[in-house]
N, C-alpha and C. Protein backbone atom coordinates (compact mmCIF):
# COMPACT_ATOMS: atom_id res chain seq x y z
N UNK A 1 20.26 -9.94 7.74
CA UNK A 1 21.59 -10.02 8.29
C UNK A 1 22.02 -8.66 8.80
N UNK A 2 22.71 -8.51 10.18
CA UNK A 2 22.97 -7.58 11.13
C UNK A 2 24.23 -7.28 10.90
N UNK A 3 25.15 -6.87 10.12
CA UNK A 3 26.66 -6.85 10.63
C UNK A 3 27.14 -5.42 11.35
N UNK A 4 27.26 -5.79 12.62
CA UNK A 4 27.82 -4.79 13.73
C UNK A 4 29.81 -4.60 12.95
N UNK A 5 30.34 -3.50 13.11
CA UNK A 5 31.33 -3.03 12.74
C UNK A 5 31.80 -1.57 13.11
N UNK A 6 33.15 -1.64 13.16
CA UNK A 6 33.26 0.17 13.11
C UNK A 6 32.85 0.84 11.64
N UNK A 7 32.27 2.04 12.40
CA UNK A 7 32.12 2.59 10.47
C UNK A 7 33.66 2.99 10.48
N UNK A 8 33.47 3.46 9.19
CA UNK A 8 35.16 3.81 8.13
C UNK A 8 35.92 5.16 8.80
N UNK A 9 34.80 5.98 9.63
CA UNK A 9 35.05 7.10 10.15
C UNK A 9 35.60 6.84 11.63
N UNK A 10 35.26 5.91 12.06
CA UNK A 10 36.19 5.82 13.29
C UNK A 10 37.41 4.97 13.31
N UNK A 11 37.26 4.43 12.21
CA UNK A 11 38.70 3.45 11.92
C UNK A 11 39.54 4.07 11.57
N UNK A 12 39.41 5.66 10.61
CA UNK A 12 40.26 6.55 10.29
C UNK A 12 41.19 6.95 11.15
N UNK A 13 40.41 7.64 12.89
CA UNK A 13 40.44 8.24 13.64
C UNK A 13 41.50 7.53 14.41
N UNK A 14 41.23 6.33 14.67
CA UNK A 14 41.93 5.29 15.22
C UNK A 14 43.17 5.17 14.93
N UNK A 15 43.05 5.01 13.15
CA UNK A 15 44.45 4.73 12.93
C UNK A 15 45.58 6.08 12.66
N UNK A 16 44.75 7.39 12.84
CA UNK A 16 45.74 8.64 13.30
C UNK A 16 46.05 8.87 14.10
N UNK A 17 45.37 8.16 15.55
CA UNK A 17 45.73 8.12 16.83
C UNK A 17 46.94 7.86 16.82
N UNK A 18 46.77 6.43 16.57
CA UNK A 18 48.19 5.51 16.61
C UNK A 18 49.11 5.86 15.80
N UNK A 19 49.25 6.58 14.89
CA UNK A 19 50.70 7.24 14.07
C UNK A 19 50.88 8.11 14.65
N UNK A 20 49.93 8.92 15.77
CA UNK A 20 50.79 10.26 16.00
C UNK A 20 51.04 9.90 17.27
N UNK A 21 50.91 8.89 18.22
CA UNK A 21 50.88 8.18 19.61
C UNK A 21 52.84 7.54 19.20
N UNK A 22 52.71 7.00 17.77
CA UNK A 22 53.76 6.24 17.63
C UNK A 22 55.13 6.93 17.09
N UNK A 23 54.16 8.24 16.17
CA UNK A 23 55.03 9.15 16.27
C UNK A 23 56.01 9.97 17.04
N UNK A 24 55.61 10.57 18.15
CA UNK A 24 55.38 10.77 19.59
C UNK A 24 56.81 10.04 20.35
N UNK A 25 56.63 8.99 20.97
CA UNK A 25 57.71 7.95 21.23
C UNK A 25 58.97 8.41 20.53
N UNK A 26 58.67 8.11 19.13
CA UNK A 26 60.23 7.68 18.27
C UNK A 26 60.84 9.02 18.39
N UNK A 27 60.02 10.10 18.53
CA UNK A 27 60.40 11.54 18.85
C UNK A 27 61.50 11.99 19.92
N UNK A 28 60.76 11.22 20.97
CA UNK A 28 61.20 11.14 22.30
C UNK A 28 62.34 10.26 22.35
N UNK A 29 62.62 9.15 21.72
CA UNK A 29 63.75 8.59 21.92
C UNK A 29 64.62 8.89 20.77
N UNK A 30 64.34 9.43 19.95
CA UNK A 30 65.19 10.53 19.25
C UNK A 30 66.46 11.20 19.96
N UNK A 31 65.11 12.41 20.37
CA UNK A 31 65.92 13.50 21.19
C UNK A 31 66.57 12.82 22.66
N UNK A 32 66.32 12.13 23.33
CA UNK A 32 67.41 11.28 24.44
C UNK A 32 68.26 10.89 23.68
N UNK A 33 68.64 10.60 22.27
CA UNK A 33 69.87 9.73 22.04
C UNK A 33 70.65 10.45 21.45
N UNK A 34 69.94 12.11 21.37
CA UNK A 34 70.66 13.27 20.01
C UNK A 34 71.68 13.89 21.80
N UNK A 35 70.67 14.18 23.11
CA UNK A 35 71.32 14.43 24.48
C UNK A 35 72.06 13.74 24.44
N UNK A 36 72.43 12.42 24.71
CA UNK A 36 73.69 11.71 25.01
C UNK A 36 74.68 11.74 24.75
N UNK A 37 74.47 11.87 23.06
CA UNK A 37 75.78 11.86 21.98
C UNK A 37 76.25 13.35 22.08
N UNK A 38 76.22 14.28 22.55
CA UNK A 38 76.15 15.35 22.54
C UNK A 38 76.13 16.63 23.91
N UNK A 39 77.41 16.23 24.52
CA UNK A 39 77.15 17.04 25.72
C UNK A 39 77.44 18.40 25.72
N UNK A 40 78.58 18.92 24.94
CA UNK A 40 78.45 20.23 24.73
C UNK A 40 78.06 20.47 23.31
N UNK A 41 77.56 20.91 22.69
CA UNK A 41 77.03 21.40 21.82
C UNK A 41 77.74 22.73 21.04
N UNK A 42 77.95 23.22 21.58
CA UNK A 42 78.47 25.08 21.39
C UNK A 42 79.28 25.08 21.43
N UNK A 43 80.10 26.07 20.10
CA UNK A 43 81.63 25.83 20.33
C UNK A 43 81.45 27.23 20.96
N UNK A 44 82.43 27.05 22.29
CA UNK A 44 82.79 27.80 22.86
C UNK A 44 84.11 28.69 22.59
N UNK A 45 84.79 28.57 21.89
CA UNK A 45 86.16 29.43 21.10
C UNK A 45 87.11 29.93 22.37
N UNK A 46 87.70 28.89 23.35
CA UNK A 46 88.29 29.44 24.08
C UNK A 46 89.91 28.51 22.85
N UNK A 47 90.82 29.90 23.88
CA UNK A 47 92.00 29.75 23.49
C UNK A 47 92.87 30.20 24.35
N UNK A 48 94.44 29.88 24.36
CA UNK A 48 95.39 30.37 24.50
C UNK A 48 95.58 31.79 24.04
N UNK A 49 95.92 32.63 25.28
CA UNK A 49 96.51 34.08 24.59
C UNK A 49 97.60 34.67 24.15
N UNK A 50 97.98 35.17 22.88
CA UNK A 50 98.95 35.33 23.03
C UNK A 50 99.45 37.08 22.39
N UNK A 51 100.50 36.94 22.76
CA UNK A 51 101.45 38.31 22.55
C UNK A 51 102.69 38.19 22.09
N UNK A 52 102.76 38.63 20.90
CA UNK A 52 103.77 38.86 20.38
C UNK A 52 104.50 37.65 19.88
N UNK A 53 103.46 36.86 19.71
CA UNK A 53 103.60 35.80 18.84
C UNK A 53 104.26 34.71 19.93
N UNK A 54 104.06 34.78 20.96
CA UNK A 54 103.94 33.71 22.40
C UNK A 54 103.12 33.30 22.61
N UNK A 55 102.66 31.63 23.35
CA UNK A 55 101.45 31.35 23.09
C UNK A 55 102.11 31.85 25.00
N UNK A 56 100.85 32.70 25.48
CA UNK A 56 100.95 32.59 27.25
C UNK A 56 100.72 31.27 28.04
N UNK A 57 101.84 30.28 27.64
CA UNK A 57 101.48 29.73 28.65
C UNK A 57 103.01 29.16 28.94
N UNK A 58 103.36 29.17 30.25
CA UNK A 58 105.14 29.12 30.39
C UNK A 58 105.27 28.63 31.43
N UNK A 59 106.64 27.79 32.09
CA UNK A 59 106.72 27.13 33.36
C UNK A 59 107.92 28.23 34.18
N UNK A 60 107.41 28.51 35.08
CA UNK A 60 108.92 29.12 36.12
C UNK A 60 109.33 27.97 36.76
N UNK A 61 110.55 27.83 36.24
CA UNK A 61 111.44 26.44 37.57
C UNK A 61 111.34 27.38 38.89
N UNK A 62 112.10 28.52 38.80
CA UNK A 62 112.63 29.14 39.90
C UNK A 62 111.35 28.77 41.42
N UNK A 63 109.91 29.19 40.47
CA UNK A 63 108.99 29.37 41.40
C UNK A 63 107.83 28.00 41.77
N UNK A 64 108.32 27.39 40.40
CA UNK A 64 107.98 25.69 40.64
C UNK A 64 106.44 25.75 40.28
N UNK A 65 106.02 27.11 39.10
CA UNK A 65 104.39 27.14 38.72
C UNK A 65 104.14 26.92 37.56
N UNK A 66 103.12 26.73 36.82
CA UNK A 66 102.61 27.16 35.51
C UNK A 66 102.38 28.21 35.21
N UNK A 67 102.61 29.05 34.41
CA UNK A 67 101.58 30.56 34.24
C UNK A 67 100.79 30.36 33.09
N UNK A 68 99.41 30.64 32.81
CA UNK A 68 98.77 30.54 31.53
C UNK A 68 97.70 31.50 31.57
N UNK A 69 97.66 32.28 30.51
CA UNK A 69 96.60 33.15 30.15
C UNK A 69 95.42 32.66 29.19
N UNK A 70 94.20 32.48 29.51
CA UNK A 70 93.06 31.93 28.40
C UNK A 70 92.36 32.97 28.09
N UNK A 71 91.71 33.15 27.20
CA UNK A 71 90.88 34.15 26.38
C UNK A 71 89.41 33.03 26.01
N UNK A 72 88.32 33.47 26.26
CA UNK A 72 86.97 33.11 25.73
C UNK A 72 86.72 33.66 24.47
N UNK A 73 85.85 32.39 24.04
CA UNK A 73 85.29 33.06 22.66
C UNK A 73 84.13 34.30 22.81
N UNK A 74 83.21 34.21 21.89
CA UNK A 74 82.12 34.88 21.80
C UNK A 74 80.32 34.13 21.96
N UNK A 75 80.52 32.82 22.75
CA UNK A 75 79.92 32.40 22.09
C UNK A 75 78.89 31.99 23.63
N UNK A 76 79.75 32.02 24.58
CA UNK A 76 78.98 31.46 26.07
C UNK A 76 80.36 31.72 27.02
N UNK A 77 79.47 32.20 28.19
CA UNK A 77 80.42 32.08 28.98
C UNK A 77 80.60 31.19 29.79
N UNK A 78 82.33 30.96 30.24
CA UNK A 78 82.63 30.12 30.64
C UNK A 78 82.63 30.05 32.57
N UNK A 79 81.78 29.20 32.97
CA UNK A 79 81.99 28.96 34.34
C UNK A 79 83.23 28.58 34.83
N UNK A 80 83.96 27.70 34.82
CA UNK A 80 84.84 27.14 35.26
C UNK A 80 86.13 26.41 34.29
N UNK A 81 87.52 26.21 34.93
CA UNK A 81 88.17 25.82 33.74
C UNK A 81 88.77 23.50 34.90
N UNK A 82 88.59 23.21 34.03
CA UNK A 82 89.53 22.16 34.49
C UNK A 82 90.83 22.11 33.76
N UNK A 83 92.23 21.83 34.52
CA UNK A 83 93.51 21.75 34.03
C UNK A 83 94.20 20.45 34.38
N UNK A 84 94.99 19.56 33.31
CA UNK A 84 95.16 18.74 33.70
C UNK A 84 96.52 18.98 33.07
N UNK A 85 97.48 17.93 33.86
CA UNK A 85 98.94 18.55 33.63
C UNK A 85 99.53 17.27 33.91
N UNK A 86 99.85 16.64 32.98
CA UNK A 86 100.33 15.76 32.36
C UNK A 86 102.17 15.27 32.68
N UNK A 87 102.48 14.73 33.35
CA UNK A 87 104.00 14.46 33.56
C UNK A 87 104.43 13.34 33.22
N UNK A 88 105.97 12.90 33.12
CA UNK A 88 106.45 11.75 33.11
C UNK A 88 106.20 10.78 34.54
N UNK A 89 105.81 11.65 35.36
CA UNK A 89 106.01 10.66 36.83
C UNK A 89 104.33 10.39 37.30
N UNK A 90 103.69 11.73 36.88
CA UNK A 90 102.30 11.46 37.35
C UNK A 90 101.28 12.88 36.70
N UNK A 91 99.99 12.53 36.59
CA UNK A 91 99.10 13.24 36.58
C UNK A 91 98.41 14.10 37.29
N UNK A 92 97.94 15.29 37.52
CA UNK A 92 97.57 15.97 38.43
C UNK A 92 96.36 16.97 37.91
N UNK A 93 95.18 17.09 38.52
CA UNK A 93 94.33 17.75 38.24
C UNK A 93 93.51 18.87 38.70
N UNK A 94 93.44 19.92 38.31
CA UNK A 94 93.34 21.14 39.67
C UNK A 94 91.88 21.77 38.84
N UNK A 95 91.28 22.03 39.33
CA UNK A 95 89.73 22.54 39.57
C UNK A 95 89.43 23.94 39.56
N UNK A 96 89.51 24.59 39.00
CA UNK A 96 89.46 26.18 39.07
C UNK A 96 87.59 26.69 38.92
N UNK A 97 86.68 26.65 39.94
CA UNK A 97 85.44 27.37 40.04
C UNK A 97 85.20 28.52 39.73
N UNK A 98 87.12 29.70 40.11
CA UNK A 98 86.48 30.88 40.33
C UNK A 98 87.07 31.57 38.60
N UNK A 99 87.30 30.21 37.35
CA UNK A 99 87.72 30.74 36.79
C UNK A 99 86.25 31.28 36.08
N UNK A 100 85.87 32.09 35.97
CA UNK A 100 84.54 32.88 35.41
C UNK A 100 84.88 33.73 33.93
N UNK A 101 84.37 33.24 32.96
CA UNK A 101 84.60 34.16 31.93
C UNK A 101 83.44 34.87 31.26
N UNK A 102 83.22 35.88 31.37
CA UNK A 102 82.45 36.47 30.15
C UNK A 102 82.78 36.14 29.05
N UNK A 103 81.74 36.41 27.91
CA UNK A 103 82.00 36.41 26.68
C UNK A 103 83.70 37.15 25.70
N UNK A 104 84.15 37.17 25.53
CA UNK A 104 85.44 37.38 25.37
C UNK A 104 86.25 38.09 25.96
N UNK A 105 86.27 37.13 27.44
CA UNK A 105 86.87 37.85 28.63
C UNK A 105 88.38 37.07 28.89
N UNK A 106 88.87 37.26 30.02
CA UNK A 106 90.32 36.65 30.16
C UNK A 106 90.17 35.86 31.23
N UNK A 107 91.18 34.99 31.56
CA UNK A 107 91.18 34.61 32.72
C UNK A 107 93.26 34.13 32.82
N UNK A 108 93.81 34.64 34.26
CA UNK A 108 95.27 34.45 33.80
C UNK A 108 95.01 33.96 35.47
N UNK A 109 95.89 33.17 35.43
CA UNK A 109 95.94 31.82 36.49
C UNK A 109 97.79 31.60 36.48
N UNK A 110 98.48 31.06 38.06
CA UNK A 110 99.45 30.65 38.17
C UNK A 110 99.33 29.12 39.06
N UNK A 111 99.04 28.36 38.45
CA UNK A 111 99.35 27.18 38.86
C UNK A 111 100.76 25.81 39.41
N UNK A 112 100.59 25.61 40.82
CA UNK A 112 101.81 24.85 41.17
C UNK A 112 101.90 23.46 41.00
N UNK A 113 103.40 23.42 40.12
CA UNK A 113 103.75 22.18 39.51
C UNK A 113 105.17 21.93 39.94
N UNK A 114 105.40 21.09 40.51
CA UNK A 114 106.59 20.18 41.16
C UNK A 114 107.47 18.90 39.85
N UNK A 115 108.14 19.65 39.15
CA UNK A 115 108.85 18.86 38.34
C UNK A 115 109.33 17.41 38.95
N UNK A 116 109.92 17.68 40.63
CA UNK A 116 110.95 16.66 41.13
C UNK A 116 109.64 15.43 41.17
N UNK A 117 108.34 16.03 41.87
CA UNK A 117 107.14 15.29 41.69
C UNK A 117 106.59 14.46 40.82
N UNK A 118 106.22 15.57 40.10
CA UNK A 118 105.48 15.13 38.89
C UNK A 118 106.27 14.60 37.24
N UNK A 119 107.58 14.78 37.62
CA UNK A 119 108.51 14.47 36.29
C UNK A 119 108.14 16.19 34.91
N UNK A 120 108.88 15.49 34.08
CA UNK A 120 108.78 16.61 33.29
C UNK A 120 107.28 16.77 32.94
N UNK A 121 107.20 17.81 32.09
CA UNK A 121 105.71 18.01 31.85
C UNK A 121 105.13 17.34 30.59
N UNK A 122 104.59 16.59 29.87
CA UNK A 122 104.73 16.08 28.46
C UNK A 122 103.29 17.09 27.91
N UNK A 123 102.30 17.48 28.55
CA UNK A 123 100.86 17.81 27.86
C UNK A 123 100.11 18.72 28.82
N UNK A 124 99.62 19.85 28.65
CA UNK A 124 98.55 20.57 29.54
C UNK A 124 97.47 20.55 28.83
N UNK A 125 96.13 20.14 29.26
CA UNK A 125 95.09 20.37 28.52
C UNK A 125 94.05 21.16 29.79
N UNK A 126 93.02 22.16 28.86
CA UNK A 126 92.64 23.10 29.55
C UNK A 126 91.27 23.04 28.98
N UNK A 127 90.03 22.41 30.17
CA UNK A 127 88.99 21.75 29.47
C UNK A 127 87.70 23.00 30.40
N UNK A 128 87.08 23.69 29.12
CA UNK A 128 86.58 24.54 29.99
C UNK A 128 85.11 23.72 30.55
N UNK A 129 84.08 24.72 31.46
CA UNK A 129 82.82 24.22 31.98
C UNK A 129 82.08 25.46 32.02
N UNK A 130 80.62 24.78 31.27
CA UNK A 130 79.77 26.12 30.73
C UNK A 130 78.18 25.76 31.49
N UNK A 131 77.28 26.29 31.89
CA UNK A 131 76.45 26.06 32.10
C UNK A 131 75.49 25.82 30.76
N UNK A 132 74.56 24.69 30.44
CA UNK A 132 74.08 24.85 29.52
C UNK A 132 72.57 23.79 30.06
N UNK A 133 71.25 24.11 30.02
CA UNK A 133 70.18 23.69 30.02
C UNK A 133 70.11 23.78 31.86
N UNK A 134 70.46 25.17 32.06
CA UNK A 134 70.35 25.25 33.79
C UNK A 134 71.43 23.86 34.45
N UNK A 135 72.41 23.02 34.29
CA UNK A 135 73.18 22.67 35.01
C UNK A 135 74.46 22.81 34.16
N UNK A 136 75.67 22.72 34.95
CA UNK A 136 77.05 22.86 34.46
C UNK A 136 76.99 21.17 33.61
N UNK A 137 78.73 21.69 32.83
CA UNK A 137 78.70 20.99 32.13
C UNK A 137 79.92 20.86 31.60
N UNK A 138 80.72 19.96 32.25
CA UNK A 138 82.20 19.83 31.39
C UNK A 138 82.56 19.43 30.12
N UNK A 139 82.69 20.44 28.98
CA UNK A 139 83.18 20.26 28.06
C UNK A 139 84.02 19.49 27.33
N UNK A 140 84.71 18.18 27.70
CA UNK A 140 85.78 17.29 27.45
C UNK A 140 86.07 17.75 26.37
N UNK A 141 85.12 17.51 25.51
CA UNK A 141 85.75 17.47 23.44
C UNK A 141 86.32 19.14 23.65
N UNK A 142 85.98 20.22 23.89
CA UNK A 142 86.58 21.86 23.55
C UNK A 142 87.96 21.73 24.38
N UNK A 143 88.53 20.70 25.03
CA UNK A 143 89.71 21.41 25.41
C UNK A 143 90.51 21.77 24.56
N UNK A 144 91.52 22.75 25.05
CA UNK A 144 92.86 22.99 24.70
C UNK A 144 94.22 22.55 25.35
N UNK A 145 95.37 22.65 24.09
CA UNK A 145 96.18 21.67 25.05
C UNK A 145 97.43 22.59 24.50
N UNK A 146 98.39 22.69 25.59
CA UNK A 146 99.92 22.68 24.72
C UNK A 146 101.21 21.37 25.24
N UNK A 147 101.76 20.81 24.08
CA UNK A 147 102.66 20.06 23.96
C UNK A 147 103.95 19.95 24.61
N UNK A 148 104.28 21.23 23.93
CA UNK A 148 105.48 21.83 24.15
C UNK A 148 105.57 22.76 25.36
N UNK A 149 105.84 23.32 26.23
CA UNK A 149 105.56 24.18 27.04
C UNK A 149 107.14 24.89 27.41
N UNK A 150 107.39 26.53 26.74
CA UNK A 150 108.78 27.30 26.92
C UNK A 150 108.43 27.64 28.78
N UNK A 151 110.14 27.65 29.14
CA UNK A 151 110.34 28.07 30.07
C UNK A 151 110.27 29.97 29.90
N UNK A 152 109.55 30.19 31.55
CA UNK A 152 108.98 31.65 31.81
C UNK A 152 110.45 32.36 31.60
């Protein structure tokens, strides 16, 4: 009697293939689902600046703007800021490219806001954008916001 078979040594081989083949995969769809959930990563530590126990950020009626001063953390710098400005009458969203921050650098901006327009102000949130894995990347979760906002 002939019995043809794998020997024990290639069945070994075989079946380490396939755990580290299968390993491999679950790896890979791992890390795609750890990317997704997860667009910024880094806390970036931006904030409101302030002086003298003011947070800088204030409305001029007279001149019909926002004024706000931001400060970066230490942690990445910031490409760009998005601002969104929140009213009783309407929403408005302004795009700032050239706001560029170094690592705990400044950036002070006067932005135009039309009360008669846009109604009162109820919320500013200030959502920065960092480059991270060679493309930009808007930060949603790190914004900052103020509520309350004192006249300049």
């Amino acid at each position: 009697m002939n019995k043809k078979g794998i020997s024990p040594l290639i069945a070994t081989l075989l079946l380490i293939s396939f755990a580290v083949a299968l390993g491999v995969v679950i790896m890979n769809f791992g890390q795609a689902q750890v990317e997704l959930e997860a667009e910024c990563t880094i806390n970036i530590g931006l904030q409101f600046a302030e002086i003298e126990g003011k947070t800088q950020m204030c409305y001029d009626r007279s001149k019909e703007e926002i004024f706000f001063v931001v400060e970066n953390g230490v942690n990445i710098k910031v490409e760009g800021l998005v601002i969104n400005v929140i009213g009783t009458k309407q929403v408005q969203t302004f795009d700032f490219d050239d706001a560029k921050m170094d690592k705990a650098g400044a950036y002070l901006k006067y932005v135009p806001f039309s009360l008669a327009e846009g109604g009162e102000i109820r919320q500013i949130k200030v959502v920065p954008k960092v480059i991270m894995y060679d493309e930009e990347v808007i930060c949603q979760e790190k914004f900052i916001s103020v509520d309350e906002l004192r006249d300049c």
